[in-house]
Protein backbone atom coordinates (compact mmCIF):
# COMPACT_ATOMS: atom_id res chain seq x y z
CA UNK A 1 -31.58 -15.49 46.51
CA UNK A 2 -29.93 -13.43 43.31
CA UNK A 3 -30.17 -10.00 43.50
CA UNK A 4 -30.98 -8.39 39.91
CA UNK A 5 -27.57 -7.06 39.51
CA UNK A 6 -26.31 -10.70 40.11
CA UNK A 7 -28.41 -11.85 37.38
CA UNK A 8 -27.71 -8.86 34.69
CA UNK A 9 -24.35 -9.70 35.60
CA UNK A 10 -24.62 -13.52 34.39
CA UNK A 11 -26.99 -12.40 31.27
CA UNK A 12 -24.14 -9.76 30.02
CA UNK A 13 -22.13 -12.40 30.68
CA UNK A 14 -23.18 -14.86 28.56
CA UNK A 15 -24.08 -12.72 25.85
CA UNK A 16 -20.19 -11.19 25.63
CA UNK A 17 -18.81 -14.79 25.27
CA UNK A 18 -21.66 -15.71 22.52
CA UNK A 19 -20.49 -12.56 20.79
CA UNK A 20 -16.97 -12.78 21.02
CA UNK A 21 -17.27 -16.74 19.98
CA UNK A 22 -19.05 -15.40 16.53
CA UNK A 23 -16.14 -12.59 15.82
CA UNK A 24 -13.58 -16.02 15.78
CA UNK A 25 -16.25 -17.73 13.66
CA UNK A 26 -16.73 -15.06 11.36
CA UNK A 27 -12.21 -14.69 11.43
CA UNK A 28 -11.66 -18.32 11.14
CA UNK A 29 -14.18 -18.36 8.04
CA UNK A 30 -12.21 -15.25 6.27
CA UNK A 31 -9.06 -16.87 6.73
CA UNK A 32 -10.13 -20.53 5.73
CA UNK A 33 -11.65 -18.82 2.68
CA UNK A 34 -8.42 -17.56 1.54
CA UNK A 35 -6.75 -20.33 2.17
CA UNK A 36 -9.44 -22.04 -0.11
CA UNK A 37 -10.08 -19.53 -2.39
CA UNK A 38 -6.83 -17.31 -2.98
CA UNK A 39 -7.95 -13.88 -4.62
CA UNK A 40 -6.27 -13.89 -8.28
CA UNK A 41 -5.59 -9.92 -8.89
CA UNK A 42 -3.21 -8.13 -12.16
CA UNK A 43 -2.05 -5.38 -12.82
CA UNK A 44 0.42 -3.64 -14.69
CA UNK A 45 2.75 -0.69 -14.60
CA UNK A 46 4.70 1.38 -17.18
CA UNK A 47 6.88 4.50 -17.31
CA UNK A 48 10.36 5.38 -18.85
CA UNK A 49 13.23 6.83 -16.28
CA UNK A 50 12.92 8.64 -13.16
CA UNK A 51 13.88 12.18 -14.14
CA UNK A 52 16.29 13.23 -10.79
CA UNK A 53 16.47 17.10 -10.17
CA UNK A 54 18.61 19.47 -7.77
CA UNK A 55 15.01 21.22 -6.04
CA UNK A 56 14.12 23.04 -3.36
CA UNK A 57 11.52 20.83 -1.27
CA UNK A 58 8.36 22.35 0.73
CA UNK A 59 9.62 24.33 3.68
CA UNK A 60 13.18 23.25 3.03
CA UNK A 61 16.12 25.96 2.91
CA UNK A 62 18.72 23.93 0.85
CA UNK A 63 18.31 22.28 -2.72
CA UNK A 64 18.60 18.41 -2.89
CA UNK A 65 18.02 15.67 -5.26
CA UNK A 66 14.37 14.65 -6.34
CA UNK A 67 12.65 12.92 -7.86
CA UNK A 68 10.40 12.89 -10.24
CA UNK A 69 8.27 10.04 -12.69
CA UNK A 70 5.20 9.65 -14.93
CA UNK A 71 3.86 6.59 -15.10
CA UNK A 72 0.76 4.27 -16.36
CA UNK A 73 -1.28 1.63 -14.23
CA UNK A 74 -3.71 -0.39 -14.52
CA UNK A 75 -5.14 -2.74 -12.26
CA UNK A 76 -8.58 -5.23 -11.39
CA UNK A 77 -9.12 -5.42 -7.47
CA UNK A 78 -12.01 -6.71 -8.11
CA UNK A 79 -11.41 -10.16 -6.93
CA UNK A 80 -10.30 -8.78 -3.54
CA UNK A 81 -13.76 -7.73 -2.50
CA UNK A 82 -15.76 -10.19 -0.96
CA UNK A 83 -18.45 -10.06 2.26
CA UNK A 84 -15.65 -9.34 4.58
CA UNK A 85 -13.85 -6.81 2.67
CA UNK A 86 -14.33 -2.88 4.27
CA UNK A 87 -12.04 -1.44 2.40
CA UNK A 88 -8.46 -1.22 -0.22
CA UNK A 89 -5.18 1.19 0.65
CA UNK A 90 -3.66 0.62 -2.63
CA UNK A 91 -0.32 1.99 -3.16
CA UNK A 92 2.88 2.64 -5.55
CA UNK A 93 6.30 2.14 -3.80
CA UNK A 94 9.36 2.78 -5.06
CA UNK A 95 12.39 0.57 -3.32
CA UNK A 96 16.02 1.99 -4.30
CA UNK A 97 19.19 1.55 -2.38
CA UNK A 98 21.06 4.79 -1.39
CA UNK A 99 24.79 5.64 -1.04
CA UNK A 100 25.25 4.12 2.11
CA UNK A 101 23.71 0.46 0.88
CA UNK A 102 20.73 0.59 2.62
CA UNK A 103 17.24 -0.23 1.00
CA UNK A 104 14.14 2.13 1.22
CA UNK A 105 11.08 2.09 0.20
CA UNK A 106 8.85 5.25 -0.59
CA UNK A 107 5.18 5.26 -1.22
CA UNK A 108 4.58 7.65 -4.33
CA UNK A 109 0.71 7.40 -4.77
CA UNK A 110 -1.99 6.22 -2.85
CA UNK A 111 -5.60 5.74 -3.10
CA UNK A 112 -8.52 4.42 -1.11
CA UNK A 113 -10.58 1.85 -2.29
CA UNK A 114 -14.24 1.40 -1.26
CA UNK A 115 -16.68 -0.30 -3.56
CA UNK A 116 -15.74 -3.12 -5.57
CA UNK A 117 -17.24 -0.47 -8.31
CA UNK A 118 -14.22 1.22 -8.33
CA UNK A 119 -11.86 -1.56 -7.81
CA UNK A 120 -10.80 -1.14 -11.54
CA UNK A 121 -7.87 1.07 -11.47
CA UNK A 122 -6.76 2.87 -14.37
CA UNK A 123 -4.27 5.76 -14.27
CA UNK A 124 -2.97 6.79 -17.40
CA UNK A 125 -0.12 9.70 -17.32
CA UNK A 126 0.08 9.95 -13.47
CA UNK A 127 2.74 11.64 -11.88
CA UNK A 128 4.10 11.13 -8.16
CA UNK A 129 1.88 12.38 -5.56
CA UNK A 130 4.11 12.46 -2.47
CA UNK A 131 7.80 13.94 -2.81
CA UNK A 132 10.41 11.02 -3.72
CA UNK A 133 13.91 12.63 -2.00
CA UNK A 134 16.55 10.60 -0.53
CA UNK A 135 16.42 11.15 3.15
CA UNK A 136 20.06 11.81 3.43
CA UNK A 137 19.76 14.77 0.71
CA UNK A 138 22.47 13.08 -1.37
CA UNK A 139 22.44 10.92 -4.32
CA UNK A 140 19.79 9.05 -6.29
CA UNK A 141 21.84 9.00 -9.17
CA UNK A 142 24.85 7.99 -7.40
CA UNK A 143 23.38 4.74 -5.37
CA UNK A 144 25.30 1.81 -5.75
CA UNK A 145 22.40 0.42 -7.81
CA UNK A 146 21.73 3.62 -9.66
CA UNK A 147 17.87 2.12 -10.61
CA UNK A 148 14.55 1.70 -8.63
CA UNK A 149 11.99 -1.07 -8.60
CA UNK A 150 8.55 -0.24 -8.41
CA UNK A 151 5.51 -2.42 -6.65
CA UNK A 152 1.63 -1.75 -6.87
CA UNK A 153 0.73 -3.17 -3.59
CA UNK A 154 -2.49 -3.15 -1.48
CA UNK A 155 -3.82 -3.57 2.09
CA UNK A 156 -6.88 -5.16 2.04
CA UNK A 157 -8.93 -4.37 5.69
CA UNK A 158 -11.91 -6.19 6.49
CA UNK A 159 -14.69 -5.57 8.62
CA UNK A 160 -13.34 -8.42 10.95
CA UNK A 161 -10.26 -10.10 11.53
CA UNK A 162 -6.50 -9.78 10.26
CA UNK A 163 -5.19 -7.16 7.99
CA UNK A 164 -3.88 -8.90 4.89
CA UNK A 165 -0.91 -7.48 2.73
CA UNK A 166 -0.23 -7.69 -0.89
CA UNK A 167 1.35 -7.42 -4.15
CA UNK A 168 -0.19 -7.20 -7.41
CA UNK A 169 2.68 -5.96 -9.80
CA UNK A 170 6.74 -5.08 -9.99
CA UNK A 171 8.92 -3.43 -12.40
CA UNK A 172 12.20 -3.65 -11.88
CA UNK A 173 15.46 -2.01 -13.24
CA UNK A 174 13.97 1.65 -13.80
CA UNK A 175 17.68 3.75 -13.91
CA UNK A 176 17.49 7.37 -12.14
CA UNK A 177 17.88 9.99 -14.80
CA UNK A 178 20.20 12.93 -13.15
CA UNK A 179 19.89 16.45 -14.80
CA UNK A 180 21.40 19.72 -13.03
CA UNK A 181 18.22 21.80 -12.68
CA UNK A 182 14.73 21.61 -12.86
């Protein structure tokens, strides 16, 4: 009556929907444990002006304003790894406003997290490891806000379900230090 293609047909069937019900088991319990249990991280971040030079960038012809910082950081992830946790992005961003009046935001270090062994982060005399340069080539030190902010943030992906975004510290109100040359 059922051929055996009918009934590997109803057997991969069956065992698709019994897999895809446990991925929104295993989602719905991540989610409803952070919900529960919010992950309680610090951190903290130090560093004196943003020293702002006239440079020549990397395969650029013309000079233009960057920027430059040292700063200390330290920070316990820790709490963000639990079963469901694959891995941490964990970033520095500096947010500015530029000449014009509009906002950006420029990630300045980076690092990958993978064992809750290294979750302790602790960076002492760091400087920026991606080139901070206003898009425009014009004017750090002239922004109508003439300072930065800067946020330690992470991206927490698990092994299953939704991405989750966060922040762990700020400083605010760091001014842009202009010189004429580097």
């Amino acid at each position: 009556m059922h051929s055996l293609f009918t009934r590997i047909n109803n057997v991969s069937a069956l065992l698709s929907s019994c897999v895809m019900s446990l991925v929104i088991a295993i989602t719905l319990a991540s989610l409803l444990q952070e919900a529960i249990f919010p992950p309680q991280v610090d951190g903290q971040i130090s560093m004196r002006a943003t020293m702002v030079y006239q440079a020549k960038a990397y395969r650029q012809k013309r000079k233009q304003e960057m920027g430059f910082l040292n700063f200390n950081m330290t920070a316990d992830l820790s709490p963000l790894f639990t079963w469901n946790t694959k891995q941490l992005f964990v970033s520095l961003e500096a947010e500015y406003e530029n000449i014009k009046g509009v906002n950006n935001t420029i990630v300045l270090w980076d690092r990958i997290v993978r064992r809750p062994e290294d979750a302790k982060v602790n960076v002492v005399g760091a400087r920026n490891k991606y080139a901070f340069k206003e898009v425009g080539g014009k004017g750090f030190g002239k922004g109508v806000a003439g300072n930065a902010s800067y946020a330690l943030k992470y991206n927490l992906m698990p092994y299953m379900g939704v991405l989750r975004y966060g922040e762990v510290t700020r400083l605010s109100n760091v001014p842009f230090e202009v010189r004429e040359e580097l």
